[in-house]
C-alpha atoms as a PDB file:
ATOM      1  CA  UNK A   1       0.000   0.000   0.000  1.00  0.00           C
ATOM      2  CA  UNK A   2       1.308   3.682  -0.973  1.00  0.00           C
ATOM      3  CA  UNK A   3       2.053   5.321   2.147  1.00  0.00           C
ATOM      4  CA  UNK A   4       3.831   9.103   3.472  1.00  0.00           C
ATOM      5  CA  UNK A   5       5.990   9.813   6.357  1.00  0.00           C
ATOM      6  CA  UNK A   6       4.106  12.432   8.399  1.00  0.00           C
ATOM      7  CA  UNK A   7       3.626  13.882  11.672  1.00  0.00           C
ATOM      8  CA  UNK A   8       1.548  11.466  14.129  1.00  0.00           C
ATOM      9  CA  UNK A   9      -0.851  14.300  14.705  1.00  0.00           C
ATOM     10  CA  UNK A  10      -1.965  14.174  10.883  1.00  0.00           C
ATOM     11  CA  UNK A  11      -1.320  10.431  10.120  1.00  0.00           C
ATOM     12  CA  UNK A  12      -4.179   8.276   9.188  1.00  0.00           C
ATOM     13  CA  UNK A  13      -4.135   4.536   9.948  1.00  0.00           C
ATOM     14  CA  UNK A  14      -5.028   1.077   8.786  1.00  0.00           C
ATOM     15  CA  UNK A  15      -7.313  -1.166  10.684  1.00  0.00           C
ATOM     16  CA  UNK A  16      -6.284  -4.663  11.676  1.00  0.00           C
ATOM     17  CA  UNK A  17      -9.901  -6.367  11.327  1.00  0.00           C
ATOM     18  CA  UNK A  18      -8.389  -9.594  12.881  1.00  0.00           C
ATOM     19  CA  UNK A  19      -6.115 -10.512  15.753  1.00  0.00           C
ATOM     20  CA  UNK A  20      -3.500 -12.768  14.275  1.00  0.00           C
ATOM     21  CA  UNK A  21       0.538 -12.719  13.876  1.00  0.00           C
ATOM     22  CA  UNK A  22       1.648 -10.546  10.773  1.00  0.00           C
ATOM     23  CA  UNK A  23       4.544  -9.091   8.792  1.00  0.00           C
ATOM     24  CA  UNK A  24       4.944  -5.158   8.820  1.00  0.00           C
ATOM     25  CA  UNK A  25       7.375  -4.178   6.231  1.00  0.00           C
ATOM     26  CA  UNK A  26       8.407  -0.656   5.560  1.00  0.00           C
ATOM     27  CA  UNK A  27       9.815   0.095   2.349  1.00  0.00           C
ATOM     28  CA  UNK A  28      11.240   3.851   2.263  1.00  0.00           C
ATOM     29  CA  UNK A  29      12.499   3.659  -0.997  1.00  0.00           C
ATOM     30  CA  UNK A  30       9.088   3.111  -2.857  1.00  0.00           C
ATOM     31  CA  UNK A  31       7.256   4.660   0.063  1.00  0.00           C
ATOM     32  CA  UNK A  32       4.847   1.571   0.914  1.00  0.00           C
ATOM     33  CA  UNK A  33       3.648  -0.997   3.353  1.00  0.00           C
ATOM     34  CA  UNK A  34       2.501  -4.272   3.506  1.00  0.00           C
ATOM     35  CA  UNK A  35       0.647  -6.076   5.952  1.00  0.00           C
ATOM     36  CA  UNK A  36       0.582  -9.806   5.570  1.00  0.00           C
ATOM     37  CA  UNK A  37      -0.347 -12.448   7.944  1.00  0.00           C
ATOM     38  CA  UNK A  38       1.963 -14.695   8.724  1.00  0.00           C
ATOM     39  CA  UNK A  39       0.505 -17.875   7.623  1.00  0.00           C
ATOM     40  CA  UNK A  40       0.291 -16.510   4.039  1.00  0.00           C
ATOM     41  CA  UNK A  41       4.534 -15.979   4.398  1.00  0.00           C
ATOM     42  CA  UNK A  42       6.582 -18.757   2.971  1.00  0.00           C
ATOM     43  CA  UNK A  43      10.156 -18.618   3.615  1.00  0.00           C
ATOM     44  CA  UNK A  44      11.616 -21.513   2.826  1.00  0.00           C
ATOM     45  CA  UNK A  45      14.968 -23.370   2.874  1.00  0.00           C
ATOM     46  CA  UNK A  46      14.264 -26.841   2.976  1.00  0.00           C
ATOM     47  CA  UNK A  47      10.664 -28.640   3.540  1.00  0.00           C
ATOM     48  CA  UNK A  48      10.656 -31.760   5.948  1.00  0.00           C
ATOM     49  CA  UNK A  49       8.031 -34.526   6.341  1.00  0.00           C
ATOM     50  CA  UNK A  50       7.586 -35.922   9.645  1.00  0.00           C
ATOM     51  CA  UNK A  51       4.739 -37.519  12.368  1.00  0.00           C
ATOM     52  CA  UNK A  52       4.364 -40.911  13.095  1.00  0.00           C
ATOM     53  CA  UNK A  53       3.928 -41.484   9.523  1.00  0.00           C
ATOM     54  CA  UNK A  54       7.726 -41.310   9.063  1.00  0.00           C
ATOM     55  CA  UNK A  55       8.425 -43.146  12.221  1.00  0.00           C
ATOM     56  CA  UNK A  56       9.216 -39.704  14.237  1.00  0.00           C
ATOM     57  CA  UNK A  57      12.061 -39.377  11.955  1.00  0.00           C
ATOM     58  CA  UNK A  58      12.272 -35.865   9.378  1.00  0.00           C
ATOM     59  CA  UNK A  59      12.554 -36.871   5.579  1.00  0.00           C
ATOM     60  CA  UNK A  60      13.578 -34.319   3.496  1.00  0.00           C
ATOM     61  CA  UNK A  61      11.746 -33.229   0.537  1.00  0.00           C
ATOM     62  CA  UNK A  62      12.943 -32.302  -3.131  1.00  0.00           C
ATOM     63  CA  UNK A  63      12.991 -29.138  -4.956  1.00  0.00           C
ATOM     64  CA  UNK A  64      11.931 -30.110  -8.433  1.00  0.00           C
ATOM     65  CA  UNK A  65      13.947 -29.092 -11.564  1.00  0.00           C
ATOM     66  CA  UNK A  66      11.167 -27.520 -13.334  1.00  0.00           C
ATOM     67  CA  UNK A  67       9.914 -25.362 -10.334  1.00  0.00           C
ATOM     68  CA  UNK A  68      11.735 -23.836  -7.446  1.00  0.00           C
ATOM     69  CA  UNK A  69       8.267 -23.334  -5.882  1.00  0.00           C
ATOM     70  CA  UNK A  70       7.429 -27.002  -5.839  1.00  0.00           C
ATOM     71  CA  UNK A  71       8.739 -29.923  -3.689  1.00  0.00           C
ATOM     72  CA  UNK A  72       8.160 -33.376  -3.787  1.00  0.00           C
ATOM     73  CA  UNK A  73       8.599 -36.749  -1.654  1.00  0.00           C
ATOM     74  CA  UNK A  74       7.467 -40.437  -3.298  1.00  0.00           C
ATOM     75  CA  UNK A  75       8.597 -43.148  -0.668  1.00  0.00           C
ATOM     76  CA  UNK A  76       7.115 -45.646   1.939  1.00  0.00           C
ATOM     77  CA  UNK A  77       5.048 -43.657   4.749  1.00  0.00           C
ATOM     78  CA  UNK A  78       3.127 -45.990   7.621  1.00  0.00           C
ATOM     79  CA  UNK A  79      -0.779 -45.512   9.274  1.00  0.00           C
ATOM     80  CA  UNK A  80       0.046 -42.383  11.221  1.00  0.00           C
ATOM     81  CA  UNK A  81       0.467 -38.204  11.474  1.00  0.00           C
ATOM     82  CA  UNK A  82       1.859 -36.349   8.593  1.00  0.00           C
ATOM     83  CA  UNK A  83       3.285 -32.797   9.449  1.00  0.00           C
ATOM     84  CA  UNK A  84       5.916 -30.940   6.975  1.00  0.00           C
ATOM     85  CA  UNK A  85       8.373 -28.817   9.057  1.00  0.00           C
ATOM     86  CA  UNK A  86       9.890 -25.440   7.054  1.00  0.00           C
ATOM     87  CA  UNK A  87      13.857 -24.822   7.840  1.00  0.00           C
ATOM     88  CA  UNK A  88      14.622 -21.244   7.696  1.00  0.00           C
ATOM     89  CA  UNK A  89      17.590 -19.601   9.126  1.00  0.00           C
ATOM     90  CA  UNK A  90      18.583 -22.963  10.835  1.00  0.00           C
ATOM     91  CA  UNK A  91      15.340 -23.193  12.600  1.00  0.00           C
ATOM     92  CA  UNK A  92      12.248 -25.519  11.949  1.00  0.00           C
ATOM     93  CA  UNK A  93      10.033 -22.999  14.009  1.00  0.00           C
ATOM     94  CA  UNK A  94       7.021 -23.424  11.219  1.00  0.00           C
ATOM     95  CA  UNK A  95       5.358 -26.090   9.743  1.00  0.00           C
ATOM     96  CA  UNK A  96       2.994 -26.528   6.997  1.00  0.00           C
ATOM     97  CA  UNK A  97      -0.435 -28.346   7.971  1.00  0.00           C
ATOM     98  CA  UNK A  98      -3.981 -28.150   7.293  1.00  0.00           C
ATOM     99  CA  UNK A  99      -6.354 -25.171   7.368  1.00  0.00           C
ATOM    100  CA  UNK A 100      -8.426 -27.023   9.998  1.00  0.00           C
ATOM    101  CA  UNK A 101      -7.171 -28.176  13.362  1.00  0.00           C
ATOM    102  CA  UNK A 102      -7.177 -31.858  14.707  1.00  0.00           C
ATOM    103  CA  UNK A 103      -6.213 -34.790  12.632  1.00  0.00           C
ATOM    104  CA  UNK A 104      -7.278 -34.093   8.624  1.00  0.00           C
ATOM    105  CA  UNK A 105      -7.760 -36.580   6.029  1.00  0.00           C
ATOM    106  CA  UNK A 106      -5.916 -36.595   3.319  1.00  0.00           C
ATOM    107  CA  UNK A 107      -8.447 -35.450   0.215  1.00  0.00           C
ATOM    108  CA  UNK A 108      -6.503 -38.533  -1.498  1.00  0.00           C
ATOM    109  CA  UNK A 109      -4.730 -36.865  -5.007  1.00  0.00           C
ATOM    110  CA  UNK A 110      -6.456 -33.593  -4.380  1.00  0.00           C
ATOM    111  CA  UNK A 111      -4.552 -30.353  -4.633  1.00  0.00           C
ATOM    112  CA  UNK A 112      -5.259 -28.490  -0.807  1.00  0.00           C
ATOM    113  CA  UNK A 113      -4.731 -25.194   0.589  1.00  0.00           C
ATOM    114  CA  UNK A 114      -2.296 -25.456   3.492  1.00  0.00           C
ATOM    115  CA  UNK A 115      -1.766 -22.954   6.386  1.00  0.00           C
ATOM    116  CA  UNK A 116       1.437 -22.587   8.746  1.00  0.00           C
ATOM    117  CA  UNK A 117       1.562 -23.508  12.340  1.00  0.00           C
ATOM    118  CA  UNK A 118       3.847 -23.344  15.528  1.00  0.00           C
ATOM    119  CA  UNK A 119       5.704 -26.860  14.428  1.00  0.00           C
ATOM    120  CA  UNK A 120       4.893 -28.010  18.469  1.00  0.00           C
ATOM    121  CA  UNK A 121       1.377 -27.515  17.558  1.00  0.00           C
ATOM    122  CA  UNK A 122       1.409 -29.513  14.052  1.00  0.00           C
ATOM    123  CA  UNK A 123       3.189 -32.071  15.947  1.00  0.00           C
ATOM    124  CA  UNK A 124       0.754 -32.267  18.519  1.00  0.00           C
ATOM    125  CA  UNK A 125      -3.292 -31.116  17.104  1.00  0.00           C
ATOM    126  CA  UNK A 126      -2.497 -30.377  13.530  1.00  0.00           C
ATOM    127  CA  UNK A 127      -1.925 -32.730  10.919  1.00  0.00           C
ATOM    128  CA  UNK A 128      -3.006 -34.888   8.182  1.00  0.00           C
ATOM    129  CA  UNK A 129      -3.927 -38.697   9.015  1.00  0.00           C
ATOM    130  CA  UNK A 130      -2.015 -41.295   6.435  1.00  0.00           C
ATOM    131  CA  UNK A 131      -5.136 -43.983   6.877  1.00  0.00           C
ATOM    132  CA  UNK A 132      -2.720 -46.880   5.770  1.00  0.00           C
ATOM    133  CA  UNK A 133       0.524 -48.178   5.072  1.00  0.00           C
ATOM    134  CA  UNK A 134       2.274 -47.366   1.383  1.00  0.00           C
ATOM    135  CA  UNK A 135       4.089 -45.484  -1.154  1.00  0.00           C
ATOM    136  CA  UNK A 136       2.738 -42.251  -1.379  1.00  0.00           C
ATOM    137  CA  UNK A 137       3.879 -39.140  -3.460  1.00  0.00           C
ATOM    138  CA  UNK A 138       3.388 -35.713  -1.855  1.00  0.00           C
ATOM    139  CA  UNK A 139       3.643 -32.856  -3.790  1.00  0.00           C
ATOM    140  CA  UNK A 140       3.823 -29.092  -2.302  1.00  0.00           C
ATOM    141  CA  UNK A 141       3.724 -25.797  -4.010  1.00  0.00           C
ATOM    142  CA  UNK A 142       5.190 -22.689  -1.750  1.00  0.00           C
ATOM    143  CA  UNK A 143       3.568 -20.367  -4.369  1.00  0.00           C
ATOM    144  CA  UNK A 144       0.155 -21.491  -4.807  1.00  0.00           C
ATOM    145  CA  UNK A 145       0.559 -22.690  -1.225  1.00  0.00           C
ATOM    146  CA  UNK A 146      -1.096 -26.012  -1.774  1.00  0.00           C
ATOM    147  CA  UNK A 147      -0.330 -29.510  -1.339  1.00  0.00           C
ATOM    148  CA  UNK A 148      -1.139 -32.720  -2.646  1.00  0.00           C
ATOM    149  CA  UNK A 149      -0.850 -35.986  -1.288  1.00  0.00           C
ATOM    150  CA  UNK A 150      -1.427 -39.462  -3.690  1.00  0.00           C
ATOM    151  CA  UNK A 151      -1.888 -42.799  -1.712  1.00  0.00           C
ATOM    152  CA  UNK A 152      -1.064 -45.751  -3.758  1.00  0.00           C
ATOM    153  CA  UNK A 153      -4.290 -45.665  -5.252  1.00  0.00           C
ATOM    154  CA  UNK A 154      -4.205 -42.178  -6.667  1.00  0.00           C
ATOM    155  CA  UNK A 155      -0.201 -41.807  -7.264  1.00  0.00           C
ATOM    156  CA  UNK A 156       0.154 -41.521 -11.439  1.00  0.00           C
ATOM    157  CA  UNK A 157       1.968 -44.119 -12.725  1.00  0.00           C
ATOM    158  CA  UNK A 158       4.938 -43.972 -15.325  1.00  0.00           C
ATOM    159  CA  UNK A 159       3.454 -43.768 -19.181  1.00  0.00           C
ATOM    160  CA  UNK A 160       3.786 -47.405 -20.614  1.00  0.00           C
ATOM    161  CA  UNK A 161       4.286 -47.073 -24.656  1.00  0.00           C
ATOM    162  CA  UNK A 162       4.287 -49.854 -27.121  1.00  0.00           C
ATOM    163  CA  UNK A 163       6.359 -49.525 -30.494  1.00  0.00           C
ATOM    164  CA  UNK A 164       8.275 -51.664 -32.719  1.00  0.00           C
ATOM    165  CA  UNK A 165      11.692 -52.594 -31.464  1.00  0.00           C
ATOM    166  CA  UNK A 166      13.091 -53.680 -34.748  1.00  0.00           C
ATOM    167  CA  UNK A 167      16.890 -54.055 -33.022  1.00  0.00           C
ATOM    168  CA  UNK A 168      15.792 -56.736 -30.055  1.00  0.00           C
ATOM    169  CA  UNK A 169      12.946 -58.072 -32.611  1.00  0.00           C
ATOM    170  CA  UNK A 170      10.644 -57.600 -30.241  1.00  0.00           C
ATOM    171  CA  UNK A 171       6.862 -56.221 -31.436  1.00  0.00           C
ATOM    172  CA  UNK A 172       5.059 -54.808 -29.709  1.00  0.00           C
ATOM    173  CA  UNK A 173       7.673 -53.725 -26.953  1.00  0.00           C
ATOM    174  CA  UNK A 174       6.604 -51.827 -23.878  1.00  0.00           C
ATOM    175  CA  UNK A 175       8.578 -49.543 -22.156  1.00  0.00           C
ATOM    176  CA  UNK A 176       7.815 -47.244 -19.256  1.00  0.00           C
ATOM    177  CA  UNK A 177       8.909 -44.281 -19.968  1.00  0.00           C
ATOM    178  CA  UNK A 178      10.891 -43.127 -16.920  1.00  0.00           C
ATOM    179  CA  UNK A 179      13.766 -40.430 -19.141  1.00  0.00           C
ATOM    180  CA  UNK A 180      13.957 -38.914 -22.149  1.00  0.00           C
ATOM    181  CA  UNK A 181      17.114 -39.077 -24.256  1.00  0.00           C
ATOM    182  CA  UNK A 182      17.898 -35.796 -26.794  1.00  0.00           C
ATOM    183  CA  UNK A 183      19.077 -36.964 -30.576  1.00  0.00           C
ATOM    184  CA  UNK A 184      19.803 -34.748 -33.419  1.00  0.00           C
ATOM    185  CA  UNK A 185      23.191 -33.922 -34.344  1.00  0.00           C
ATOM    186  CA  UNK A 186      22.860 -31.019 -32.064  1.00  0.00           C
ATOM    187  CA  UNK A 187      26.208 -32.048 -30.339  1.00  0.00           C
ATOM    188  CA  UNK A 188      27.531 -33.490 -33.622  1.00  0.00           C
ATOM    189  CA  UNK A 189      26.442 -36.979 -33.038  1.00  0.00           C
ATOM    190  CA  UNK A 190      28.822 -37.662 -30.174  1.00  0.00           C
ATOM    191  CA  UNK A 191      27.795 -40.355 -27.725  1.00  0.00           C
ATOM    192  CA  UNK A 192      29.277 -41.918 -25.274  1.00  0.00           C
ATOM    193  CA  UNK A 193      31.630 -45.223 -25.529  1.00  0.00           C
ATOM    194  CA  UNK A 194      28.936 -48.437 -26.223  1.00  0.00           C
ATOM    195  CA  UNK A 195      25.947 -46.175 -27.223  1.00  0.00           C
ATOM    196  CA  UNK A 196      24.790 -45.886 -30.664  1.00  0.00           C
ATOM    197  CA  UNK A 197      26.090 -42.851 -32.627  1.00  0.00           C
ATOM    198  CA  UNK A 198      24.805 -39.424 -31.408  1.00  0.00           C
ATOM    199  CA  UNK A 199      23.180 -40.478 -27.588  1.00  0.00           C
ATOM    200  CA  UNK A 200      25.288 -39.175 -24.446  1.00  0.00           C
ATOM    201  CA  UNK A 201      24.337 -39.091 -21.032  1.00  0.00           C
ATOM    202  CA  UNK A 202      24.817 -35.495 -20.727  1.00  0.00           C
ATOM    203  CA  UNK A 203      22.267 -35.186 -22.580  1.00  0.00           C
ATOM    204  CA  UNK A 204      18.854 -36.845 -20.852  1.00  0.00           C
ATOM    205  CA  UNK A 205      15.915 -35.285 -19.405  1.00  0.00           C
ATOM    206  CA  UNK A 206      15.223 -36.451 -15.610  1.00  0.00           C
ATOM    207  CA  UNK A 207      11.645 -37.360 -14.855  1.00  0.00           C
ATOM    208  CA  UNK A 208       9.698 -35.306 -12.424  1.00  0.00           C
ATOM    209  CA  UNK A 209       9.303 -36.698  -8.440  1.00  0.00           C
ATOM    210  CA  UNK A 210       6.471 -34.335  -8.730  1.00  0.00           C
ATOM    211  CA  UNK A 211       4.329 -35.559 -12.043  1.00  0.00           C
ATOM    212  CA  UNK A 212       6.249 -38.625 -13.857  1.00  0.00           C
ATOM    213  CA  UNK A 213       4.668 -36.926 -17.033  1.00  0.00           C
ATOM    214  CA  UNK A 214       7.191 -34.420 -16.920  1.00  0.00           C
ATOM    215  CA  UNK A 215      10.843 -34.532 -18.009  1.00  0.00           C
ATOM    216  CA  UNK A 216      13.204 -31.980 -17.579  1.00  0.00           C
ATOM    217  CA  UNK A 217      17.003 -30.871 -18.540  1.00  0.00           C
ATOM    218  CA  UNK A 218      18.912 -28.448 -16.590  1.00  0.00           C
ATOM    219  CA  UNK A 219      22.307 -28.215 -16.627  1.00  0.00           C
ATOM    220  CA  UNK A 220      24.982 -26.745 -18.867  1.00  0.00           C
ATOM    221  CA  UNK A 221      24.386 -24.901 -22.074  1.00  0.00           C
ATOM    222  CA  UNK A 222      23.304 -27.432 -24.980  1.00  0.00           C
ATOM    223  CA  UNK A 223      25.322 -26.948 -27.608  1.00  0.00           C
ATOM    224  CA  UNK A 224      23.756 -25.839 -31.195  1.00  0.00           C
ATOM    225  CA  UNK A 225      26.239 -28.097 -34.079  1.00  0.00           C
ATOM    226  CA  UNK A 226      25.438 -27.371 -37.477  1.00  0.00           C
ATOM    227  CA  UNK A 227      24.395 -30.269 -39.689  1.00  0.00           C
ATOM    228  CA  UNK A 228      23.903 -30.641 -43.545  1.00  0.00           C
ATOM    229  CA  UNK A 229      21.101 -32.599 -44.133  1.00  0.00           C
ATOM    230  CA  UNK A 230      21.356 -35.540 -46.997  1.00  0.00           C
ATOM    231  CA  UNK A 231      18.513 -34.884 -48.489  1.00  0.00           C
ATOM    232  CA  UNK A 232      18.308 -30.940 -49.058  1.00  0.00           C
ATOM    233  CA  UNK A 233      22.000 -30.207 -48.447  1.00  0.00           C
ATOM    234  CA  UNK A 234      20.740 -27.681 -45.686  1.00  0.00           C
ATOM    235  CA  UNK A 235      23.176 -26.944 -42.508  1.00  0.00           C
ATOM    236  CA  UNK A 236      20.512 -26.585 -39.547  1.00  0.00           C
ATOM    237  CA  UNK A 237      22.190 -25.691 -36.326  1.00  0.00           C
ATOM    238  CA  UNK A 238      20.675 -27.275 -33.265  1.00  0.00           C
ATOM    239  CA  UNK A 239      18.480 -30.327 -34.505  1.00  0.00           C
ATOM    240  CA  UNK A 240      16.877 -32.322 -32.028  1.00  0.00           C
ATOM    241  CA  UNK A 241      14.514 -34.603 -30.781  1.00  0.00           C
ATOM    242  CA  UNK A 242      13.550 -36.747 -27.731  1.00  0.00           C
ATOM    243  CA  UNK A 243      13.769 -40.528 -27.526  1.00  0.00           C
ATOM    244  CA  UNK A 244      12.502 -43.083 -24.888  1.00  0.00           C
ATOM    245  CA  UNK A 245      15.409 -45.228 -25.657  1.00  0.00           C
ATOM    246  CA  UNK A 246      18.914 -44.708 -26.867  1.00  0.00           C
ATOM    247  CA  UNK A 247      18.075 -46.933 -30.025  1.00  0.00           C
ATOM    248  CA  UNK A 248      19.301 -44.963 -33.314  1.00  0.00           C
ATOM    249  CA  UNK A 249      16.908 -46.520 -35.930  1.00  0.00           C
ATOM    250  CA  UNK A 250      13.064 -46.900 -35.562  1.00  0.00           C
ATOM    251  CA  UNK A 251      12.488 -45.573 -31.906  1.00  0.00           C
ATOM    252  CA  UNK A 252       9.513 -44.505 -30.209  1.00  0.00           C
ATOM    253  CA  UNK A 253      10.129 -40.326 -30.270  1.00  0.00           C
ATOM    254  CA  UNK A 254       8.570 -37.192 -29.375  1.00  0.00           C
ATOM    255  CA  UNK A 255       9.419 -34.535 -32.823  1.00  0.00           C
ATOM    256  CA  UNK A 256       8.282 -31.629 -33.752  1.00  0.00           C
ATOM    257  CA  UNK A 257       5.196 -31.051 -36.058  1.00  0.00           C
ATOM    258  CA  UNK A 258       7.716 -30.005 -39.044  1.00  0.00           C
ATOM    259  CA  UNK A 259       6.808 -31.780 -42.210  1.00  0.00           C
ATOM    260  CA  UNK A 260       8.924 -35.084 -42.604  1.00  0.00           C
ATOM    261  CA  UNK A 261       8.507 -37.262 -45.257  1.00  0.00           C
ATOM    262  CA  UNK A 262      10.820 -40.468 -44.779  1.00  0.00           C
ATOM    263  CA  UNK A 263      13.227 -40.869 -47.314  1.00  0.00           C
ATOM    264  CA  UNK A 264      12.619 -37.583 -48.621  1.00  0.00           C
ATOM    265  CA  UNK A 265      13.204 -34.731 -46.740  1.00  0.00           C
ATOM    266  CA  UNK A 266      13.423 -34.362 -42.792  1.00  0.00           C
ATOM    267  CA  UNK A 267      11.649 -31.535 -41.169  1.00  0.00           C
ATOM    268  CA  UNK A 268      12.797 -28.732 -38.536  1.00  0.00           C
ATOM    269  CA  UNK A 269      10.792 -25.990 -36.896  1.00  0.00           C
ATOM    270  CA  UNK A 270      12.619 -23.298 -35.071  1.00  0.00           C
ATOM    271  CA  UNK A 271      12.086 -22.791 -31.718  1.00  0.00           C
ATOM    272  CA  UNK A 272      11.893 -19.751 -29.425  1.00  0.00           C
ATOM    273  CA  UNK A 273      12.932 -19.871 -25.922  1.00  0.00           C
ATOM    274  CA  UNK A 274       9.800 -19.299 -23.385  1.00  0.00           C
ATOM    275  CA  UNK A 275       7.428 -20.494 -25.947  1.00  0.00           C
ATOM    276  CA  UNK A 276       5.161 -24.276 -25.393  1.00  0.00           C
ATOM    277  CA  UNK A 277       5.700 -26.099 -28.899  1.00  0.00           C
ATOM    278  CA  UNK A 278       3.498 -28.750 -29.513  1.00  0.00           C
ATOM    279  CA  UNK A 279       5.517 -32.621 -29.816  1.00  0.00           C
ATOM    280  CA  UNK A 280       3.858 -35.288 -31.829  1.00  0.00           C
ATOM    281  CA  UNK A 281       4.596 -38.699 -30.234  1.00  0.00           C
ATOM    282  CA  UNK A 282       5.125 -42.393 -32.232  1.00  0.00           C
ATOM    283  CA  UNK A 283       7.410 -44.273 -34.048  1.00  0.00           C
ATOM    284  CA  UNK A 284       6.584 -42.646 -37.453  1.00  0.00           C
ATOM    285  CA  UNK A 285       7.108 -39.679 -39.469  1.00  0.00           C
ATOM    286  CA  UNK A 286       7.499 -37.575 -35.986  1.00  0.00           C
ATOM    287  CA  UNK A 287      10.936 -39.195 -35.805  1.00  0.00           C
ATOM    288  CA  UNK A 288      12.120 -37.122 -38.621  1.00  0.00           C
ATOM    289  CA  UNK A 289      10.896 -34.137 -37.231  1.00  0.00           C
ATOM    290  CA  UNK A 290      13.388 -32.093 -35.299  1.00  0.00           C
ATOM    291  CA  UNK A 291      13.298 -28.873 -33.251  1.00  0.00           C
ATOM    292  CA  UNK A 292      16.266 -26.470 -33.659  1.00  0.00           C
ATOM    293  CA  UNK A 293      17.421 -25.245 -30.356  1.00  0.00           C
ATOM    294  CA  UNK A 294      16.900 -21.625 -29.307  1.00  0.00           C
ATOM    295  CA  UNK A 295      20.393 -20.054 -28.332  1.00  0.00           C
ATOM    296  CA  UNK A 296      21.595 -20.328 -25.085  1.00  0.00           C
ATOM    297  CA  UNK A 297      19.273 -22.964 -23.578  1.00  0.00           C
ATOM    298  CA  UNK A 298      19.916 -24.355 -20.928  1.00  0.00           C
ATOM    299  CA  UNK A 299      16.738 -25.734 -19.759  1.00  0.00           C
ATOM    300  CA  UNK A 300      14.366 -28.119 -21.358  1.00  0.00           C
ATOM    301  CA  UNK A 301      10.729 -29.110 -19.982  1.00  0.00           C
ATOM    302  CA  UNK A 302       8.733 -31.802 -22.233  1.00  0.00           C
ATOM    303  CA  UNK A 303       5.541 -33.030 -20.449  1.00  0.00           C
ATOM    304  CA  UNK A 304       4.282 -36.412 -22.095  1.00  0.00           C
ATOM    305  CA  UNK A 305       0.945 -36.171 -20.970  1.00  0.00           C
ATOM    306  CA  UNK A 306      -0.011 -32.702 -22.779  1.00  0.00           C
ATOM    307  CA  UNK A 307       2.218 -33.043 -25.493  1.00  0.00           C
ATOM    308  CA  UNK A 308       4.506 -30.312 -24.776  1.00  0.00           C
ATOM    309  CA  UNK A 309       8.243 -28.707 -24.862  1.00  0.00           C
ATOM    310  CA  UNK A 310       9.574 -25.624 -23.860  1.00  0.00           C
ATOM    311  CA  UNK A 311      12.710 -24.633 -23.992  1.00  0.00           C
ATOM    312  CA  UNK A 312      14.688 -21.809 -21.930  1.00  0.00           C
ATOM    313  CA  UNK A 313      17.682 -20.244 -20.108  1.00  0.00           C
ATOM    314  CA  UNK A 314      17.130 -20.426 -16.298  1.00  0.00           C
END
């Protein structure tokens, strides 16, 4: 809110319509104030789940690759209380629990809001009930300030795909599709020792703990070699596409929608960083469909569920 520095004879004020704890920050360079309760304050270093749940013992959670915001556990939790303690500044002092006090059921693989409590109090009156014993995947969003929690009946599984594999002779093959390897000639077709021409392990999205849909590359700079291609004698810089297996001939791929004609012409469309390109998925045509790489990206997000890339420097 804009605010003035004036005498406290002619100062106005703002009214605090409910008692709770809040932030007052004074900013004299832009001349405002904000007023925030605390529970709607995330700061945020690391996000622990404990209660009985995790046998009394913290578990750490992961920040995802494709958001800073988001943080995600997928591992064995028993019957029990389910708490998530907030370290900031060396302290656990906070923890994240539900809106309503006492013990909360779970809203199985239902996105809820969240408030923050005294982490004595979570441990003690508020938290969420596990109802039984599994592998559950919770999933927790600092910016929307939600979180999620899958029981083994909810959790979404890895994306099964059937194609050709014409090198094992094996049709139809199934394969879960847990990473995504890049091919293209964007690196000049190096790969490492043992792997067919052109794959490296550099060069692999990681799948999501957060949604196994999701596969994403950060890391160093890719790298943007120029390639003729045999059939139109074009040099495209940057050519890529993503595999579910580091087979070079007749894979199951996610390309671009550039026309590609087999044994006529292959087809590249020009990407933008920031923008969400459509990927066409199969073991046809699509495989001869590359995206050229934006400059400077460093950062690579292809969801398998909407059909999706985006590439980026982050």
């Amino acid at each position: 809110m804009e605010a003035v520095a004036t005498s406290r004879e002619k100062a106005h004020s703002w009214v605090i319509k409910e008692a709770d704890t809040y932030r007052v920050s004074v900013n004299f360079v832009t001349e405002t104030v904000t007023i925030v309760p605390a529970g709607d304050i995330m700061d945020v270093e690391s996000i622990y789940l404990a209660g009985t749940a995790t046998g009394n013992t913290q578990i750490e959670m992961t920040q995802t690759l494709e958001d800073e915001n988001c943080y995600a556990f997928r591992g064995e939790l028993s019957a029990g209380t389910l708490y998530l303690p907030i370290l900031f500044d060396g302290k656990k002092e906070l923890s994240i629990a539900p809106n309503a006090a006492g013990s909360q059921p779970i809203n199985d693989g239902n996105a809820m809001t969240f408030t923050q409590v005294e982490t004595a109090t979570a441990e003690s009156s508020n938290h969420w009930n596990i109802p039984l014993a599994g592998i559950y995947r919770v999933v927790v969003n600092t910016d929307m300030k939600t979180i999620t929690i899958y029981s083994p009946a909810t959790d979404p599984q890895n994306k099964v795909v059937s194609w050709n594999n014409t090198v094992d002779g094996i049709n139809p093959f199934l394969s879960e599709v847990t990473q995504l390897w890049m091919y293209g000639g964007f690196n000049n077709w190096e790969g490492n020792t043992g792997f067919e021409r052109g794959y490296h392990t550099d060069y692999v999205l990681k799948q999501s703990l957060a949604n196994p849909y999701v596969f994403v590359y950060k890391g160093e700079v890719l790298p943007r070699k120029a390639v003729t291609n045999d059939y139109d004698k074009q040099s495209y810089s940057g050519a890529i596409r993503f595999t579910v297996s580091e087979i070079h001939n007749n894979v199951y791929a996610y390309g671009s929608t550039a026309e590609a004609e087999r044994n006529v012409k292959n087809g590249y469309l020009a990407a933008t960083s920031g923008t969400s390109y459509t990927v066409v998925e199969g073991q046809g045509d699509n495989r001869y469909a590359f995206f050229l790489l934006p400059e400077n990206t460093n950062f690579v997000v292809v969801d398998i569920e909407n059909l999706t890339v985006v590439f980026s420097n982050k």
